[in-house]
Protein backbone atom coordinates (compact mmCIF):
# COMPACT_ATOMS: atom_id res chain seq x y z
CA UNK A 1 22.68 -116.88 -38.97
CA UNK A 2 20.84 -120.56 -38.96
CA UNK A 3 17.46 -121.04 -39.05
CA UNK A 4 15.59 -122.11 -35.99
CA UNK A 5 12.47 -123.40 -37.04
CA UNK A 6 10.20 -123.52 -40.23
CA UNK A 7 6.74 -121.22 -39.11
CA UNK A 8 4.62 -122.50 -42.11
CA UNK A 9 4.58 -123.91 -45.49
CA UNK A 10 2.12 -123.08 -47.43
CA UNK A 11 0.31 -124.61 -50.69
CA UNK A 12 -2.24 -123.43 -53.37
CA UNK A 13 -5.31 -124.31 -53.78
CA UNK A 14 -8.15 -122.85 -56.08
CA UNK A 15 -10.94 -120.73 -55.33
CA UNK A 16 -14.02 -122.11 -53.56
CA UNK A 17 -12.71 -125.44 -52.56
CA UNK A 18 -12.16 -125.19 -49.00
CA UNK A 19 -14.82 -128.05 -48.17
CA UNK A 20 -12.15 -130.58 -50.20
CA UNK A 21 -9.33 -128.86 -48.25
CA UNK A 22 -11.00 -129.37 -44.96
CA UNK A 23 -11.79 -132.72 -45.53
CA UNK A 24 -8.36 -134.00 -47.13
CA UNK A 25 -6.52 -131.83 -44.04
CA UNK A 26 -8.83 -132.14 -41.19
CA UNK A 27 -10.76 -135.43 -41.89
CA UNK A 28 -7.81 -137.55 -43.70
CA UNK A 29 -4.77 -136.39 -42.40
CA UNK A 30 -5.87 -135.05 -39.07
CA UNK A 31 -4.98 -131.62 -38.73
CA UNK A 32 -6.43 -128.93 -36.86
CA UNK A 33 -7.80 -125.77 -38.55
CA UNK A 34 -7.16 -122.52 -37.02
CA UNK A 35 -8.69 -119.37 -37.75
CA UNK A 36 -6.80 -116.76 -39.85
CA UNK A 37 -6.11 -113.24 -39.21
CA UNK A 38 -9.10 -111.42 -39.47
CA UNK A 39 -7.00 -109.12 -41.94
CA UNK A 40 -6.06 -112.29 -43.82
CA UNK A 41 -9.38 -113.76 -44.05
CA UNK A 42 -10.94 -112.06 -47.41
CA UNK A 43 -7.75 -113.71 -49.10
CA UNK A 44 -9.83 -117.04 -48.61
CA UNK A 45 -7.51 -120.14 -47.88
CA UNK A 46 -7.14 -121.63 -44.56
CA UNK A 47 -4.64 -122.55 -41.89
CA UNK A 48 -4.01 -125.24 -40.04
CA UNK A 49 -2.14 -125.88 -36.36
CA UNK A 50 0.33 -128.39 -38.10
CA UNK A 51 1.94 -125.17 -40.26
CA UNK A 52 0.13 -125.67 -42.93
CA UNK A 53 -1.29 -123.10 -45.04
CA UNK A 54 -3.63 -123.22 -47.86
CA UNK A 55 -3.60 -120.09 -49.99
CA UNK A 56 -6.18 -119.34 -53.03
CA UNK A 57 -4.60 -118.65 -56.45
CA UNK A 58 -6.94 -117.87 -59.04
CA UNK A 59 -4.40 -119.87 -61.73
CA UNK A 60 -3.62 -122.62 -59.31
CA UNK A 61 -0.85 -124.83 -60.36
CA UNK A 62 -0.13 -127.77 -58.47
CA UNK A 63 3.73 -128.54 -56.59
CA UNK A 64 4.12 -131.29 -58.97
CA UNK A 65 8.09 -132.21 -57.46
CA UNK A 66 8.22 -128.96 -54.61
CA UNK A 67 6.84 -130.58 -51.60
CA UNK A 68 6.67 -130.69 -47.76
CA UNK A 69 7.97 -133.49 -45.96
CA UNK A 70 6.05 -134.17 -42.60
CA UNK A 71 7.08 -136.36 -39.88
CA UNK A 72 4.51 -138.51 -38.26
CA UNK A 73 4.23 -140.48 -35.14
CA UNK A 74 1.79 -143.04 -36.99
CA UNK A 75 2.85 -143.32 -40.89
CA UNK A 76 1.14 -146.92 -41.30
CA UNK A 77 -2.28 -145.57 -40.14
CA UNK A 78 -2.27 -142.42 -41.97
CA UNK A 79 -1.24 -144.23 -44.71
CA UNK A 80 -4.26 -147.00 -44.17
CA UNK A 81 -6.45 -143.62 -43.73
CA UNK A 82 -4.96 -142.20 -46.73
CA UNK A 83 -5.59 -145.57 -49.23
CA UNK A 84 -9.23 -145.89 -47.44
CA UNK A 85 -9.89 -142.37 -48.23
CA UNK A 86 -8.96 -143.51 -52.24
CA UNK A 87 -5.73 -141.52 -51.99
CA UNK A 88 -2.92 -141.53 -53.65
CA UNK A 89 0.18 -143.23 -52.01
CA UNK A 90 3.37 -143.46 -53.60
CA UNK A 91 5.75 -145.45 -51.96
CA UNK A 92 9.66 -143.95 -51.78
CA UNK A 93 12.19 -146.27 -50.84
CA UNK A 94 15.65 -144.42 -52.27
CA UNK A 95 16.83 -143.74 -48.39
CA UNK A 96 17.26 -146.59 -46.45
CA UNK A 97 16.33 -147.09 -43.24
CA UNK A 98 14.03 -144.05 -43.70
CA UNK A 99 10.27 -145.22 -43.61
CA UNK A 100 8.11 -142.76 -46.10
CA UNK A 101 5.98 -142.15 -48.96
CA UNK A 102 4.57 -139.23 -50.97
CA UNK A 103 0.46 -138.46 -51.45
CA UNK A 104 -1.34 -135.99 -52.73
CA UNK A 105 -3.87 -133.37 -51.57
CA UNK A 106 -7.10 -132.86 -53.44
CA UNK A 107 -5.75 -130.05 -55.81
CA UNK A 108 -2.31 -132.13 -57.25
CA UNK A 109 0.30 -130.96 -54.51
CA UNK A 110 2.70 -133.04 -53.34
CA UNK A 111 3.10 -134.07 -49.94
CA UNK A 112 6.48 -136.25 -48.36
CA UNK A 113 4.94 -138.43 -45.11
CA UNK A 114 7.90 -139.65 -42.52
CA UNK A 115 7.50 -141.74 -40.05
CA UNK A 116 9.05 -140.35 -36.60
């Protein structure tokens, strides 16, 4: 058995804060939101078309050191957009020859940015 391909990952988030998500995921970083099931849809939460998922948890606790590591095809503008946006960026420079750095989204979970 090997894997293939990751379908999603998916974060938390806490109720009613979908305007922050759309705006960190869709205005900052890009991403494309997709509609969710219709089944799906009274979970609240959202999808986007990069596989990432946004899920509502009541309790929300941020992935302080769990993350997702996503590679770009433009890490110095993101991370320009990121800074400009008052973001977080934490630089990571433990791999060499491996161009990345780690940010945040609006609710504390960590997120791994690789340039292509």
């Amino acid at each position: 058995m090997a894997v293939v391909r990751i379908d999603h990952v998916q974060f938390s988030m806490p109720p009613g804060s979908e305007a922050a998500a759309r705006r960190f995921y869709a205005e900052i970083l890009g991403f494309v939101e997709v509609a969710k099931p219709e089944a799906m849809r009274v979970r609240g939460g959202m999808w986007f078309a990069e596989g990432i998922h946004l899920g509502v948890e009541p309790d929300m606790r941020p992935l302080v050191k769990a993350h997702a590591a996503l590679v770009v095809d433009d890490l110095d503008t993101l991370e320009a957009r990121l800074r400009a946006a008052g973001c977080e960026v934490l630089p990571a420079t433990e791999l060499p020859g491996v161009r990345r750095f780690h940010t945040r989204d609006p609710f504390g979970n960590r997120i791994e940015l690789v340039a292509a």
